[in-house]
N, C-alpha and C. Protein backbone atom coordinates (compact mmCIF):
# COMPACT_ATOMS: atom_id res chain seq x y z
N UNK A 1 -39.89 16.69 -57.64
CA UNK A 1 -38.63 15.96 -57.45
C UNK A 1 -37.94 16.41 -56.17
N UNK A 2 -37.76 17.75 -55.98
CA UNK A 2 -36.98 18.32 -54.82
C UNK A 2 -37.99 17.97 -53.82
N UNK A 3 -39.11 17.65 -53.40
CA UNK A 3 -40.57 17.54 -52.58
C UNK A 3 -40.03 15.97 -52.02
N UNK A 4 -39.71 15.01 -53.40
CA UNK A 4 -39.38 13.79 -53.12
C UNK A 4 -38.29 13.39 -51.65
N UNK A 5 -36.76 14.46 -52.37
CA UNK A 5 -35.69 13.90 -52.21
C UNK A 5 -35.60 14.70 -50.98
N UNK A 6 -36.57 15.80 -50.40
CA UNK A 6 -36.96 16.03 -48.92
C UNK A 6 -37.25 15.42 -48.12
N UNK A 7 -38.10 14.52 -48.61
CA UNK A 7 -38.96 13.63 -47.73
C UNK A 7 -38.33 12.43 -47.45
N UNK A 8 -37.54 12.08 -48.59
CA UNK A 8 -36.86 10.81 -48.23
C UNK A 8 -35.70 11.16 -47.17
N UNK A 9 -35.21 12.74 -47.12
CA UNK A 9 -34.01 12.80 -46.40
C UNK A 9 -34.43 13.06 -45.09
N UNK A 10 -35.34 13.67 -44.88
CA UNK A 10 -36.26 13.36 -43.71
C UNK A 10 -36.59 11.72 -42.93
N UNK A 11 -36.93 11.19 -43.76
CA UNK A 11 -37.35 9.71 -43.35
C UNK A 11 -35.56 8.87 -43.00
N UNK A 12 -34.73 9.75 -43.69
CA UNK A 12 -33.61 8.63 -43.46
C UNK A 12 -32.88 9.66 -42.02
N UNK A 13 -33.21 10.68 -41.84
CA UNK A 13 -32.55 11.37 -40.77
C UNK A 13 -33.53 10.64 -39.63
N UNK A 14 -34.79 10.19 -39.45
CA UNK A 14 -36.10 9.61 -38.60
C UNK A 14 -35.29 8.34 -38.80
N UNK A 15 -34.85 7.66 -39.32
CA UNK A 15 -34.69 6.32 -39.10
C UNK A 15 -33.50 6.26 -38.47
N UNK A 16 -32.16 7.04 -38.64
CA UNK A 16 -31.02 7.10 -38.12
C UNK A 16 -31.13 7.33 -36.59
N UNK A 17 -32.03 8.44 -36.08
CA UNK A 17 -32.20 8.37 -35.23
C UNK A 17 -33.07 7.58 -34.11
N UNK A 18 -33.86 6.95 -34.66
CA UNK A 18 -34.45 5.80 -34.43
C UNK A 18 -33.38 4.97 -33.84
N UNK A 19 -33.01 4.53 -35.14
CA UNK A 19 -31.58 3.39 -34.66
C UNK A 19 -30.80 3.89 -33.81
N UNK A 20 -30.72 4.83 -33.46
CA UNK A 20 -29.27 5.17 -32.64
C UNK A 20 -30.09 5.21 -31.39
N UNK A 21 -31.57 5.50 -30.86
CA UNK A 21 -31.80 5.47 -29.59
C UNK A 21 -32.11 4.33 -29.22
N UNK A 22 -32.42 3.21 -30.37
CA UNK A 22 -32.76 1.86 -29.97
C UNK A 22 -31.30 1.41 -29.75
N UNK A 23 -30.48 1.58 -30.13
CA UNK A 23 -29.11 1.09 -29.38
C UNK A 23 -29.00 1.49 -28.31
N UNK A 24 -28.67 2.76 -28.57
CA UNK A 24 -29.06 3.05 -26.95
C UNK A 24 -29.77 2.64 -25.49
N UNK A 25 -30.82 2.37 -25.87
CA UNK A 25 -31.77 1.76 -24.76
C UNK A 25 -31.20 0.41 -25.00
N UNK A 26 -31.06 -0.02 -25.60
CA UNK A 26 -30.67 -1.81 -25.77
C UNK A 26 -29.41 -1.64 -24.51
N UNK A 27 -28.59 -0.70 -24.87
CA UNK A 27 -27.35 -0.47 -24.27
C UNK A 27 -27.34 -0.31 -22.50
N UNK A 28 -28.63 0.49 -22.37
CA UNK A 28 -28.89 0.83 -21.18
C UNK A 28 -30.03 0.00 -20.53
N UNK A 29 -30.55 -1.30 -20.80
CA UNK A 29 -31.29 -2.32 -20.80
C UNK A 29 -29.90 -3.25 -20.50
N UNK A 30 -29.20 -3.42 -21.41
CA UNK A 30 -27.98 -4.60 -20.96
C UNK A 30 -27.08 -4.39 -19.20
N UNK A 31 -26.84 -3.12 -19.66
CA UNK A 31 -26.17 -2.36 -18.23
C UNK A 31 -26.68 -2.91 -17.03
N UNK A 32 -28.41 -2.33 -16.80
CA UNK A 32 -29.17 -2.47 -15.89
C UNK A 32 -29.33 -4.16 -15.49
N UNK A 33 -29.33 -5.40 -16.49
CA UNK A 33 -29.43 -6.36 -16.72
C UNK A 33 -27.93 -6.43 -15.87
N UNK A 34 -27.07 -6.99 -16.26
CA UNK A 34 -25.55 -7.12 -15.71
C UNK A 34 -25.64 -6.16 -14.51
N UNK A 35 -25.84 -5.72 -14.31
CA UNK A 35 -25.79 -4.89 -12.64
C UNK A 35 -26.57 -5.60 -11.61
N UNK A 36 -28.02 -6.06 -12.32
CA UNK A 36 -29.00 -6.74 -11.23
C UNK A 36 -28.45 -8.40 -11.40
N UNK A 37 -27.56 -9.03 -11.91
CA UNK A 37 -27.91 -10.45 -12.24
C UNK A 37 -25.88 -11.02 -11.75
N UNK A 38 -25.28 -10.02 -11.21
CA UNK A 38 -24.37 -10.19 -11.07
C UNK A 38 -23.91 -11.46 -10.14
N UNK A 39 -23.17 -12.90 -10.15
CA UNK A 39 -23.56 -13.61 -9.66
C UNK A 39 -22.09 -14.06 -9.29
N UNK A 40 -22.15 -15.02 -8.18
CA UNK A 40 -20.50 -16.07 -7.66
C UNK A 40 -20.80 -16.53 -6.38
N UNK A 41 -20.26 -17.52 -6.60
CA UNK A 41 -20.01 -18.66 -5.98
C UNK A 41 -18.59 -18.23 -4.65
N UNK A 42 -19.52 -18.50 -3.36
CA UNK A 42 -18.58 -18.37 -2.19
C UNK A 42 -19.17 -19.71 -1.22
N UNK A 43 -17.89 -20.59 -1.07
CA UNK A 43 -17.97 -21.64 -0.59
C UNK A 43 -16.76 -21.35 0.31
N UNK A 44 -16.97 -22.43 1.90
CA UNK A 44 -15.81 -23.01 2.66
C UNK A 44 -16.31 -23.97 3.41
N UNK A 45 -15.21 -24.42 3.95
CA UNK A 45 -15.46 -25.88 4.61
C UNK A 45 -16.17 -25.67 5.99
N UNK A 46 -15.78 -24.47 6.51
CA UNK A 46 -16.75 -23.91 7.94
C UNK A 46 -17.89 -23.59 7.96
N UNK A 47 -18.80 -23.92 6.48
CA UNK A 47 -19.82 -23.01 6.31
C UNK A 47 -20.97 -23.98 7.47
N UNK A 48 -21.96 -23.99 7.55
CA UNK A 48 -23.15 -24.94 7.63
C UNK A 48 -23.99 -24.15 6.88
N UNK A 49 -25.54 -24.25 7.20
CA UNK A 49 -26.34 -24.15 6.18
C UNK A 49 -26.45 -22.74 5.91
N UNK A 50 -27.14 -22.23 4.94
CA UNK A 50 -27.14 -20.63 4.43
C UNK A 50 -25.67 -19.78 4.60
N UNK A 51 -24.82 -20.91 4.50
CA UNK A 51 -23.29 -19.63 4.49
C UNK A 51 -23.10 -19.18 5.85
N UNK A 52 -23.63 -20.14 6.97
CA UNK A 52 -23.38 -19.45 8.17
C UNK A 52 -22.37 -20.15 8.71
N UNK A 53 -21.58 -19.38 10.05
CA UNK A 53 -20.65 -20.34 10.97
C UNK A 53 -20.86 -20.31 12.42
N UNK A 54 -20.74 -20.62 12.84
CA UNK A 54 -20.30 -20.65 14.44
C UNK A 54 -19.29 -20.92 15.16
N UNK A 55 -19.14 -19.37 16.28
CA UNK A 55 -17.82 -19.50 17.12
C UNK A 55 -18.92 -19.85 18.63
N UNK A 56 -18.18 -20.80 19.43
CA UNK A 56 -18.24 -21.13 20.64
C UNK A 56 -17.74 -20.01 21.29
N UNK A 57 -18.01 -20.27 22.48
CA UNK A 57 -17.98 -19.20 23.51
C UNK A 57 -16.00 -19.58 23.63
N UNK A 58 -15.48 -17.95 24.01
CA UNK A 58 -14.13 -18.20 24.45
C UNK A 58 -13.50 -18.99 23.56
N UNK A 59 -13.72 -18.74 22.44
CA UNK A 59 -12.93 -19.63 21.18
C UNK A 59 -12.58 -18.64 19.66
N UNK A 60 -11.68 -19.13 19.00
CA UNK A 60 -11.43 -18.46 18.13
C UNK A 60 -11.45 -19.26 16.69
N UNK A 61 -11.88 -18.95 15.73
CA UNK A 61 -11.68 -19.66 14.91
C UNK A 61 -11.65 -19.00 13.48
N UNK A 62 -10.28 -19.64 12.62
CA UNK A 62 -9.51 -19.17 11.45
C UNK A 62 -9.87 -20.16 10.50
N UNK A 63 -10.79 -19.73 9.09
CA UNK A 63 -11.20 -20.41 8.27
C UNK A 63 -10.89 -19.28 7.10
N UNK A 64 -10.84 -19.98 5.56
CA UNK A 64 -10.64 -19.42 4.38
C UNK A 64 -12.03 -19.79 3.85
N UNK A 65 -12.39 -18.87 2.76
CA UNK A 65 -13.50 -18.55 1.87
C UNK A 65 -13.40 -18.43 0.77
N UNK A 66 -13.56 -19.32 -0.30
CA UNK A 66 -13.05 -19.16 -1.68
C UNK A 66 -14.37 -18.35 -2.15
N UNK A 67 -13.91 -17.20 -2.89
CA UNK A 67 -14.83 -16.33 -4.16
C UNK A 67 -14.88 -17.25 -5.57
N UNK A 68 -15.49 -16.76 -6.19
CA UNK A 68 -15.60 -17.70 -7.83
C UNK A 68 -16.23 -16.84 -8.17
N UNK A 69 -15.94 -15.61 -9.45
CA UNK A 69 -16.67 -15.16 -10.27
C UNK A 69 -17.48 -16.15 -11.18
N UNK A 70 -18.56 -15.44 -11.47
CA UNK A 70 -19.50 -16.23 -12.68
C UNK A 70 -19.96 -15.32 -13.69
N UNK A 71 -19.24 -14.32 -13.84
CA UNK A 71 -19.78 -12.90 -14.78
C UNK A 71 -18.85 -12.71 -16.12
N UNK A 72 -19.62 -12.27 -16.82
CA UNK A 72 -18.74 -12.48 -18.07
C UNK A 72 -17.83 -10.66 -18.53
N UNK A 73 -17.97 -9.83 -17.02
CA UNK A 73 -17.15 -8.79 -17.18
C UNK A 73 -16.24 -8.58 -15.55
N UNK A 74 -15.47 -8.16 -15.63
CA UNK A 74 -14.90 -7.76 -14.62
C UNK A 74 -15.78 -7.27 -13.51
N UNK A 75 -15.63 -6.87 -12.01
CA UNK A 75 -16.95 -6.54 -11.25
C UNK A 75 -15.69 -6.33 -9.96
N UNK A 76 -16.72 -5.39 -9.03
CA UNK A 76 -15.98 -5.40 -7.63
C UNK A 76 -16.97 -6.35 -7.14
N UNK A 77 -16.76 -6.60 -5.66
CA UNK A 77 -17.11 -7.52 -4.75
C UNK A 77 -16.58 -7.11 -3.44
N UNK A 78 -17.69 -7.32 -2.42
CA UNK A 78 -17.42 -7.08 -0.83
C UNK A 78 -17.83 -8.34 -0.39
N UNK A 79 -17.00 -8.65 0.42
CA UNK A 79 -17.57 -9.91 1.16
C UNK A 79 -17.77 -9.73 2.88
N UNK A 80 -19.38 -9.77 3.33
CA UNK A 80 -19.35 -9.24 4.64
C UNK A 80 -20.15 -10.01 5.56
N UNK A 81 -20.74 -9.49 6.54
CA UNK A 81 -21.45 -10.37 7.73
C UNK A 81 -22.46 -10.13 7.91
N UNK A 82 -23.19 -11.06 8.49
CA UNK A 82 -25.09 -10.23 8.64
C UNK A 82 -25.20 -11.16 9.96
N UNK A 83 -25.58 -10.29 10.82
CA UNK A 83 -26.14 -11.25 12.42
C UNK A 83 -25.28 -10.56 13.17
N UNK A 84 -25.92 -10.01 14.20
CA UNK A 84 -25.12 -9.52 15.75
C UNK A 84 -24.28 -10.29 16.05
N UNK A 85 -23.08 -9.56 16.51
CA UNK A 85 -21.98 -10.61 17.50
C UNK A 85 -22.00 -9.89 19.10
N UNK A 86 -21.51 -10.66 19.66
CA UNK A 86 -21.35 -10.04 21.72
C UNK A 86 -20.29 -8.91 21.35
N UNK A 87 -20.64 -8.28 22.38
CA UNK A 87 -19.76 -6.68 22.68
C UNK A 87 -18.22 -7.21 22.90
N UNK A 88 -17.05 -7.27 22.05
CA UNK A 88 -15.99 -7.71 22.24
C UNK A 88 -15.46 -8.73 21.32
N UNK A 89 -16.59 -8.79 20.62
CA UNK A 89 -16.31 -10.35 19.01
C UNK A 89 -15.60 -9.42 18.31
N UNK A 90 -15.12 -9.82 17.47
CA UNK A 90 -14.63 -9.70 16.17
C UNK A 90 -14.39 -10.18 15.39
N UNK A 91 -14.62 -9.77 13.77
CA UNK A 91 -14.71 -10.34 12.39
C UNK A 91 -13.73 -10.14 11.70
N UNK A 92 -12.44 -10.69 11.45
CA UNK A 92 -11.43 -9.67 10.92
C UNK A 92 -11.14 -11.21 9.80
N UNK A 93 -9.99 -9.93 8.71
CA UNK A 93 -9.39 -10.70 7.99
C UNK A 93 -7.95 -11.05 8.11
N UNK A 94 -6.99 -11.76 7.54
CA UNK A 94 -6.24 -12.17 7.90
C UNK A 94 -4.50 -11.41 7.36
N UNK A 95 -4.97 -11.08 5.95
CA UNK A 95 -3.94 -10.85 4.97
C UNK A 95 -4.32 -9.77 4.35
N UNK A 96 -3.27 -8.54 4.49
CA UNK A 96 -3.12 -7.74 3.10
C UNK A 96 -3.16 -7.98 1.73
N UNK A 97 -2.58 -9.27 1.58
CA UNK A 97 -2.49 -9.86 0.62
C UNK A 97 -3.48 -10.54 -0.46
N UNK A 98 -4.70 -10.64 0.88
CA UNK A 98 -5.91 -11.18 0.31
C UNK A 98 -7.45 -10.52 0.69
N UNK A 99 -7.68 -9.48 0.38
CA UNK A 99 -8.72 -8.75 0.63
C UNK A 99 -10.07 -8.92 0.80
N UNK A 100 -10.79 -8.43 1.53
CA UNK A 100 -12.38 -9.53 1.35
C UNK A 100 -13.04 -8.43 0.68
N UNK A 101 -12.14 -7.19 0.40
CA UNK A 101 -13.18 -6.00 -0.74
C UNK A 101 -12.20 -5.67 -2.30
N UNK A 102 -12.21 -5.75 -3.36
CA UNK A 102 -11.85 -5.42 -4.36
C UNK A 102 -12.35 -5.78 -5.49
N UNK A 103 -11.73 -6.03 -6.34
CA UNK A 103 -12.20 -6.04 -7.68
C UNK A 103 -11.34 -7.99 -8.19
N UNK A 104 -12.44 -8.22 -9.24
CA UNK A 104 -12.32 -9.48 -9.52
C UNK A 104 -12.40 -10.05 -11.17
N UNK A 105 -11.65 -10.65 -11.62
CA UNK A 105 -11.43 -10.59 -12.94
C UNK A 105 -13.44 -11.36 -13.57
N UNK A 106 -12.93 -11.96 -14.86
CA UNK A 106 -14.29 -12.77 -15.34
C UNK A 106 -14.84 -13.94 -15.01
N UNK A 107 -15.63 -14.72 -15.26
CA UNK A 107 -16.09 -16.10 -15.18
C UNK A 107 -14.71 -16.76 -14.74
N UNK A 108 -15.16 -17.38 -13.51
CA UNK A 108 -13.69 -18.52 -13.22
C UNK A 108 -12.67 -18.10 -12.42
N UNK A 109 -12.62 -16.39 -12.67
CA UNK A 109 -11.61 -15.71 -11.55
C UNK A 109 -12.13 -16.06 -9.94
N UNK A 110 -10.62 -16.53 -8.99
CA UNK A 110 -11.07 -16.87 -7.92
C UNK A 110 -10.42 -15.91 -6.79
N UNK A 111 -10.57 -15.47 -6.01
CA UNK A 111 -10.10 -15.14 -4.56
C UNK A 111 -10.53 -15.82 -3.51
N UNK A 112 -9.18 -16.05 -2.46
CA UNK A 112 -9.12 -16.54 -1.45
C UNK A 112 -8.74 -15.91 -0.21
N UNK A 113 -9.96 -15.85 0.69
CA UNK A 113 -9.80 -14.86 1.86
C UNK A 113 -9.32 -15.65 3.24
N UNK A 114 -8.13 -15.01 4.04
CA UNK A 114 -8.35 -15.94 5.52
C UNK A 114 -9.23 -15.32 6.21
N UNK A 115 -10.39 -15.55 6.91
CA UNK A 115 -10.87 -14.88 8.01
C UNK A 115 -10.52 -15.46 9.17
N UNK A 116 -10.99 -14.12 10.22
CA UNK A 116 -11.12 -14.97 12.10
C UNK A 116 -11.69 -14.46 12.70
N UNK A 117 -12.40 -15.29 13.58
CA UNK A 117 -13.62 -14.85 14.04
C UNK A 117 -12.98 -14.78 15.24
N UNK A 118 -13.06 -13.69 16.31
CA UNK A 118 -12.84 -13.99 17.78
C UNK A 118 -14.14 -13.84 18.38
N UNK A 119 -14.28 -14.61 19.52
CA UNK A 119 -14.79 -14.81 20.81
C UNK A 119 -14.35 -14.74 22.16
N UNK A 120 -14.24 -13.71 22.84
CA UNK A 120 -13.39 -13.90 24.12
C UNK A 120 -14.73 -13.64 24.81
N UNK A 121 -15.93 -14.27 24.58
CA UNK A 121 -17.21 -13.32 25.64
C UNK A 121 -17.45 -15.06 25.85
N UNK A 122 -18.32 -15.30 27.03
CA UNK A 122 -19.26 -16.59 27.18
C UNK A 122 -20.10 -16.86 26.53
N UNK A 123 -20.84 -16.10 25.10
CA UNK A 123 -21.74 -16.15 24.61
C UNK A 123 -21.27 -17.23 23.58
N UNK A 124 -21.71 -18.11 22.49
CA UNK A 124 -21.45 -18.66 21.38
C UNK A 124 -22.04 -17.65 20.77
N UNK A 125 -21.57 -17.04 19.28
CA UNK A 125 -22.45 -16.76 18.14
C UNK A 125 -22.38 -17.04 16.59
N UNK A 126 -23.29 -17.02 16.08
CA UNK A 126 -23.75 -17.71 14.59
C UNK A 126 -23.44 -16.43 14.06
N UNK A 127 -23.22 -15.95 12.97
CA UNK A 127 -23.33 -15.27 11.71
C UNK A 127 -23.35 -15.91 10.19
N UNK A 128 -23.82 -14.78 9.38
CA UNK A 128 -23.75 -15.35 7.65
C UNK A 128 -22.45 -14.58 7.09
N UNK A 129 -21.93 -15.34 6.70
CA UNK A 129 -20.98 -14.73 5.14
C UNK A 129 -21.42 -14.95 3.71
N UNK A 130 -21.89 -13.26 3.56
CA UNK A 130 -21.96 -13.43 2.18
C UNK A 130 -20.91 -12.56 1.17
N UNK A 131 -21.66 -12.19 -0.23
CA UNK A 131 -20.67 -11.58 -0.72
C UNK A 131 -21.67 -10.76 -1.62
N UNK A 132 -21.36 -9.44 -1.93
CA UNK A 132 -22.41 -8.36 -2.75
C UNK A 132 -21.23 -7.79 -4.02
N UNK A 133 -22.01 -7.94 -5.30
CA UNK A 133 -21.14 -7.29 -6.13
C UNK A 133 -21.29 -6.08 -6.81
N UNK A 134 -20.72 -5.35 -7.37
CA UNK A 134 -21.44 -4.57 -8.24
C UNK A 134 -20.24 -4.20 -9.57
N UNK A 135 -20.67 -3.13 -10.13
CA UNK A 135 -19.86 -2.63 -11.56
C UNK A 135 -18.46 -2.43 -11.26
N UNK A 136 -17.44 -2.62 -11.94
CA UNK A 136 -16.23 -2.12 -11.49
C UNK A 136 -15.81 -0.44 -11.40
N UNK A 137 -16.73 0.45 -12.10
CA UNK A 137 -16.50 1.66 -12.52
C UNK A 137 -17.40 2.60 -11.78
N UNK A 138 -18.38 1.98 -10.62
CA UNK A 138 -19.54 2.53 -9.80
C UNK A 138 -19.15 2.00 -8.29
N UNK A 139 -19.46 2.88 -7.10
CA UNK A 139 -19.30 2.69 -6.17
C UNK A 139 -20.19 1.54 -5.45
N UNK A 140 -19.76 0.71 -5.00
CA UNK A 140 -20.30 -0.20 -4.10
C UNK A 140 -21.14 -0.07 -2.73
N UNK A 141 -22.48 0.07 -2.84
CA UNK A 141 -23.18 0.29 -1.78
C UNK A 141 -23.67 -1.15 -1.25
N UNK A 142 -23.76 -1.69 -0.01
CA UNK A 142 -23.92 -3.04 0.53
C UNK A 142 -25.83 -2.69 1.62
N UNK A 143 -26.02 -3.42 1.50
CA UNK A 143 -27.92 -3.33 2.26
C UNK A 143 -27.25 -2.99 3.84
N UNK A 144 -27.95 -2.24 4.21
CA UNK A 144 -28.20 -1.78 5.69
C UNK A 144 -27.91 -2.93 6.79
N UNK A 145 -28.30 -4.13 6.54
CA UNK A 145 -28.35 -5.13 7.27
C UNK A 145 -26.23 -5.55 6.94
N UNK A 146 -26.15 -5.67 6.53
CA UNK A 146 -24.93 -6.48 5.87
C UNK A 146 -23.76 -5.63 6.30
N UNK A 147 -22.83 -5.71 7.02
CA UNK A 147 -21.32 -5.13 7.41
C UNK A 147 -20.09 -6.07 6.92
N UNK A 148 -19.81 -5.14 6.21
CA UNK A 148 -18.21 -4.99 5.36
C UNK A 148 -17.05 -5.45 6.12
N UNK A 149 -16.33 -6.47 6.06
CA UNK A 149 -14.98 -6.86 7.00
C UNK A 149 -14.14 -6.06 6.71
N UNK A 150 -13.88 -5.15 7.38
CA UNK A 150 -12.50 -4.09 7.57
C UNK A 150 -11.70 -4.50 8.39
N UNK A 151 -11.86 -4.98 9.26
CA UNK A 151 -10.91 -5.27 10.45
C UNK A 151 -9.98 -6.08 10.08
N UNK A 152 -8.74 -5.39 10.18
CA UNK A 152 -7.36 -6.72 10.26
C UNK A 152 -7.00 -7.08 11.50
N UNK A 153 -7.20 -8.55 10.66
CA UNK A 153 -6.84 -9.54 12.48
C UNK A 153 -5.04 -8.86 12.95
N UNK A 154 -4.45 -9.32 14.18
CA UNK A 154 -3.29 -8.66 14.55
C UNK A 154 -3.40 -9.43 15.62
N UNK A 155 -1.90 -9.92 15.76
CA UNK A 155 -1.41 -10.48 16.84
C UNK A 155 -2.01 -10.55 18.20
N UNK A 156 -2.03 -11.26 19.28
CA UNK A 156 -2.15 -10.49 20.68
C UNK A 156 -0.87 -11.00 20.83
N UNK A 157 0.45 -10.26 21.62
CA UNK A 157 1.54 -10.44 22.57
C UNK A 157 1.06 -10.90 23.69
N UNK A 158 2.17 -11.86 24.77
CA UNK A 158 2.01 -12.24 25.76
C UNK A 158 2.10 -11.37 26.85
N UNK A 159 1.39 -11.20 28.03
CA UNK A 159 1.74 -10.41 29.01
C UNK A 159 1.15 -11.66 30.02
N UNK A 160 2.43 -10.95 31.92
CA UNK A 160 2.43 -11.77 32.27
C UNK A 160 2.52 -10.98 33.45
N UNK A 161 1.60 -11.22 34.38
CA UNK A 161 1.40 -9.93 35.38
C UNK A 161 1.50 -11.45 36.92
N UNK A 162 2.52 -11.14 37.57
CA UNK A 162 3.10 -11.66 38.44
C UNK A 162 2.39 -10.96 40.06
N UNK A 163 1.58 -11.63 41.03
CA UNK A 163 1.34 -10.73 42.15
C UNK A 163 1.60 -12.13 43.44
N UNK A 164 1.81 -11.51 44.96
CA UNK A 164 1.64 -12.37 45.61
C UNK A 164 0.80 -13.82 46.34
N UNK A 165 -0.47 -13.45 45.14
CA UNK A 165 -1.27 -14.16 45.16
C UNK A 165 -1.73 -15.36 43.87
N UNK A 166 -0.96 -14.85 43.00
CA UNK A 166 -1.38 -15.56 41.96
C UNK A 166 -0.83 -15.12 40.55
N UNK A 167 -0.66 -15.86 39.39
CA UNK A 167 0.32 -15.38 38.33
C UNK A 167 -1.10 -15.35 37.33
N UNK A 168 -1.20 -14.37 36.57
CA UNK A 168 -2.08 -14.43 35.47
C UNK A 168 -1.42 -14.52 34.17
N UNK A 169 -2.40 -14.86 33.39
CA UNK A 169 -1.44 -15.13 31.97
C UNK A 169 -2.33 -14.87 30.86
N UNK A 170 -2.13 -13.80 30.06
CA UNK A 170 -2.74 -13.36 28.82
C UNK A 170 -1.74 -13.85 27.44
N UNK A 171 -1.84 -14.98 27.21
CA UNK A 171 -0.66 -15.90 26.00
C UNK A 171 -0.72 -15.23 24.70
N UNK A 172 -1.62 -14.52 24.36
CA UNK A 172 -1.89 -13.86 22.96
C UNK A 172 -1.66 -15.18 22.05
N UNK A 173 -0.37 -15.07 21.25
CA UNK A 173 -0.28 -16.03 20.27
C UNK A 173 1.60 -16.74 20.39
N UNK A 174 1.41 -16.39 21.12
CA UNK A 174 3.23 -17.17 21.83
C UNK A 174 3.32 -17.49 23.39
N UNK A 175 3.34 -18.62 23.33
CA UNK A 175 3.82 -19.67 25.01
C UNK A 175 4.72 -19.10 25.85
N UNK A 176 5.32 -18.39 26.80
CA UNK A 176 6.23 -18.52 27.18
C UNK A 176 6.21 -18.04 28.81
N UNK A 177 6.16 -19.21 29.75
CA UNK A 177 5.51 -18.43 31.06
C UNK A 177 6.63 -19.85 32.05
N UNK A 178 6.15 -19.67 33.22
CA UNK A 178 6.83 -19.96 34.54
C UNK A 178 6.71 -21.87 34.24
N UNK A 179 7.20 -22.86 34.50
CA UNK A 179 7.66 -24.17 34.51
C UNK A 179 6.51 -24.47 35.24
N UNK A 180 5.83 -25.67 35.31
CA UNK A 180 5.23 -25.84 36.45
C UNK A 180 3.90 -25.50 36.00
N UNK A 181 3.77 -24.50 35.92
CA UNK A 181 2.19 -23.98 36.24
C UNK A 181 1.40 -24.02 34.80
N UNK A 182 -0.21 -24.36 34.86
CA UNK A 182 -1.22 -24.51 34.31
C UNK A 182 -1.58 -23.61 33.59
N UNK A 183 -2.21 -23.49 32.65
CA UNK A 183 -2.82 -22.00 31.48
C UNK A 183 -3.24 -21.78 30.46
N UNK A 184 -4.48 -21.30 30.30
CA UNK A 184 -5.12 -21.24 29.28
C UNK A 184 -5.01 -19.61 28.64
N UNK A 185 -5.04 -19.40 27.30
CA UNK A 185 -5.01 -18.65 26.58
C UNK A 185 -6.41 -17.71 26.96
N UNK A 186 -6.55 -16.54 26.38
CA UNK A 186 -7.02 -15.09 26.18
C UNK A 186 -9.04 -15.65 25.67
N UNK A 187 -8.82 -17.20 25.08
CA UNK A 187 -10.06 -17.72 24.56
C UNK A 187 -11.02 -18.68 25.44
N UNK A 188 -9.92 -19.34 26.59
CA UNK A 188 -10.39 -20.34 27.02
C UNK A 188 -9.49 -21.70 26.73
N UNK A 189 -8.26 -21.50 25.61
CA UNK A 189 -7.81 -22.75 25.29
C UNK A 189 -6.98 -23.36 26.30
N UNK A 190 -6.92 -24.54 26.85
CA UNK A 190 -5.85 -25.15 27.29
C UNK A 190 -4.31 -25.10 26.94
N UNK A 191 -3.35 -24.44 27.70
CA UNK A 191 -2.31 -23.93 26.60
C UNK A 191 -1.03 -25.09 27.88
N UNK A 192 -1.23 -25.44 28.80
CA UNK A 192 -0.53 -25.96 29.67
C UNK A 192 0.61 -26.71 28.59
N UNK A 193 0.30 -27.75 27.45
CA UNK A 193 0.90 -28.20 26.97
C UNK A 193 2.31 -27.35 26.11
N UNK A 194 2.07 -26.09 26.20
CA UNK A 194 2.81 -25.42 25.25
C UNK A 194 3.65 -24.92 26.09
N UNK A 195 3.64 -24.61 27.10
CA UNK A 195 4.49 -23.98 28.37
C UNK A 195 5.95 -24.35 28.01
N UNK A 196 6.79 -23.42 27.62
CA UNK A 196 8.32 -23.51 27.99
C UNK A 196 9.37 -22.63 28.75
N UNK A 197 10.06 -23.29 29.23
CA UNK A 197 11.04 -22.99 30.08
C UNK A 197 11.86 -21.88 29.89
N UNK A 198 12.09 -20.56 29.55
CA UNK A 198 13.34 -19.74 29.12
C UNK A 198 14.17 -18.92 30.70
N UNK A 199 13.23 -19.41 31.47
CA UNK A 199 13.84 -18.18 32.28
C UNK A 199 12.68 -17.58 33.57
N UNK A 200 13.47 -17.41 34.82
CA UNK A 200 12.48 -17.34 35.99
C UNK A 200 10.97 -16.30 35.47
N UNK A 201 11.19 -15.17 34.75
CA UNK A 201 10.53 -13.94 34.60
C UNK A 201 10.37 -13.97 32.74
N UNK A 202 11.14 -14.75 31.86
CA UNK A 202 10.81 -14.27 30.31
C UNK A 202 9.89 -14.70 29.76
């Protein structure tokens, strides 16, 4: 009898533990599953094909990027660039307010990023925007190829360098230069139309 009620307590301590490592692995099977299959939807109207855009040479251009989770748990997300730009481009974002790295609620949660691309070189260039996710509670590592938008876009101020030969004009993002005279912006833009009057030198 005592031989019996050994063996059975044996077999039920073997089965308990059984069960508890098959949860386990189930547990750590799901994890691994949701980590590799993590998925969303990033669309904009600038895209062309494969999520790419293009800035023209001496041009700048400000487009938004909608995120769309599709995961049924919370998750971070980086949204970054893949493809060389000319010595002097830049990839920046627009808003504190709207981050292209953080964390993102479930299925359906959306974020909306401004980006801007500058170009002040003669070159045109193409890049991809994508977006990499991972766990909310694990650090985010992005592939070797792929760079992270850190850069906040920021104003350029006007400067206006006056010599006996000729007036130059760096417009940044405000008009304000001599009556009369012709000028294009820091990109290449035609800015002549914006020219106003305040004053011989303001």
């Amino acid at each position: 009898m005592v031989s019996t009620i050994l063996v059975g307590f044996f077999i039920a301590i073997i089965s308990t533990s059984y069960a508890l490592w098959t949860i386990n692995l189930e547990k750590a099977n799901k994890l691994s599953i949701v980590a590799g299959t993590l998925n969303y939807n990033l669309t904009s109207g600038s895209f062309n094909n494969n999520n790419q855009v293009t800035v023209m040479a001496n041009n700048i251009l400000n487009f938004q990027v909608e995120l769309t989770s599709r995961n049924n748990i919370d998750s971070k997300y980086t949204i970054y660039y893949e493809g060389s730009i000319p010595s002097g481009a830049k990839v920046s974002y627009k808003s504190v307010n709207s981050l292209p790295s953080g964390e993102i609620g479930i299925n359906g949660n959306k974020v909306i990023v401004d980006l801007v691309l500058e170009n002040p070189t003669n070159i045109p260039f193409t890049i991809k925007i994508g977006v990499e996710g991972g766990l909310a509670n694990k650090t985010l590592n992005l592939e070797s190829s792929r760079e992270p938008i850190t850069n906040l876009f920021t104003l350029v101020n006007p400067t206006l360098t006056v010599s006996p030969s000729s007036i130059k004009l760096n417009a940044g993002d405000s008009y304000n230069i001599l009556s009369g005279v012709s000028a294009k912006d820091m990109y290449g833009k035609d800015i002549t139309s914006s020219i106003k009057t305040t004053g011989i030198y303001d």
